[in-house]
N, C-alpha and C. Protein backbone atom coordinates (compact mmCIF):
# COMPACT_ATOMS: atom_id res chain seq x y z
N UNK A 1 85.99 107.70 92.27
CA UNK A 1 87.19 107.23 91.54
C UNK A 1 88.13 108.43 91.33
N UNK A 2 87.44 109.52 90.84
CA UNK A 2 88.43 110.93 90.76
C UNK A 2 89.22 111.19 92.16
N UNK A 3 87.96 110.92 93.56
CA UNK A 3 89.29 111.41 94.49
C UNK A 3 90.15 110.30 94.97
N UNK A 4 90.17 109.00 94.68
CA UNK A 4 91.14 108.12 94.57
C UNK A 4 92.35 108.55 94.00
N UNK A 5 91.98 109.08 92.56
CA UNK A 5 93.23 109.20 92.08
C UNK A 5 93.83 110.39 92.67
N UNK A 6 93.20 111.25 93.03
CA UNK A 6 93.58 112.77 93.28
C UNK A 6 94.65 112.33 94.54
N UNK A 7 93.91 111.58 95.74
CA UNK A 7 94.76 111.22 96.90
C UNK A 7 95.84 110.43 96.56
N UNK A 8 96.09 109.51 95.38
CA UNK A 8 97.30 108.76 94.81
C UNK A 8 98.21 109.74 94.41
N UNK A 9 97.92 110.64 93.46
CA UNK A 9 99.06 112.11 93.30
C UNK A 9 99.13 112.41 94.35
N UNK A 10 98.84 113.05 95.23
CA UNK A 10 99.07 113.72 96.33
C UNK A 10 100.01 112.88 97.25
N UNK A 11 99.78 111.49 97.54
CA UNK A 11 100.72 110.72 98.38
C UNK A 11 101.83 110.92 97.84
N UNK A 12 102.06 110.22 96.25
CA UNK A 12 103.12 110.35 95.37
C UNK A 12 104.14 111.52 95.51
N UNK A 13 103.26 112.79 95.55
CA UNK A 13 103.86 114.12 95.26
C UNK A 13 104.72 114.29 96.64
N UNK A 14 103.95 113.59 97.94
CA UNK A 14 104.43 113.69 98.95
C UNK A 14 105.67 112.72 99.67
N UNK A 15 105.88 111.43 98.77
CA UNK A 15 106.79 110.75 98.71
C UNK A 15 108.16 111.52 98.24
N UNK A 16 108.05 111.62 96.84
CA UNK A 16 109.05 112.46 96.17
C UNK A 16 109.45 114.08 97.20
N UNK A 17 108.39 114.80 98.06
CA UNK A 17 109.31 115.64 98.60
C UNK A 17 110.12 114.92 99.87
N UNK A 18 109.63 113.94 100.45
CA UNK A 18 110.53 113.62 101.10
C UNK A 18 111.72 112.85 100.99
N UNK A 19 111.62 112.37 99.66
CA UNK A 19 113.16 111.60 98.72
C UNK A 19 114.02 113.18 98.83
N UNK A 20 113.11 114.57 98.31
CA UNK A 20 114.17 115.50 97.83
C UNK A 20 114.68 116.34 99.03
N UNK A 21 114.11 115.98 100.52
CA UNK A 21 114.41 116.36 101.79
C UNK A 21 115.36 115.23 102.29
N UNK A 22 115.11 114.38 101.92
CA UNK A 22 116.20 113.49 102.70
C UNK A 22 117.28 113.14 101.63
């Protein structure tokens, strides 16, 4: 369950840099 969430931040974190790249 911890690395569920861990990989949910990480997608997230990786969404938002590409909102702040594009």
């Amino acid at each position: 369950k911890s690395t569920e969430k861990f990989t949910f931040g990480k997608g997230t974190q990786l969404i938002v840099s590409l909102g702040e790249y594009l």
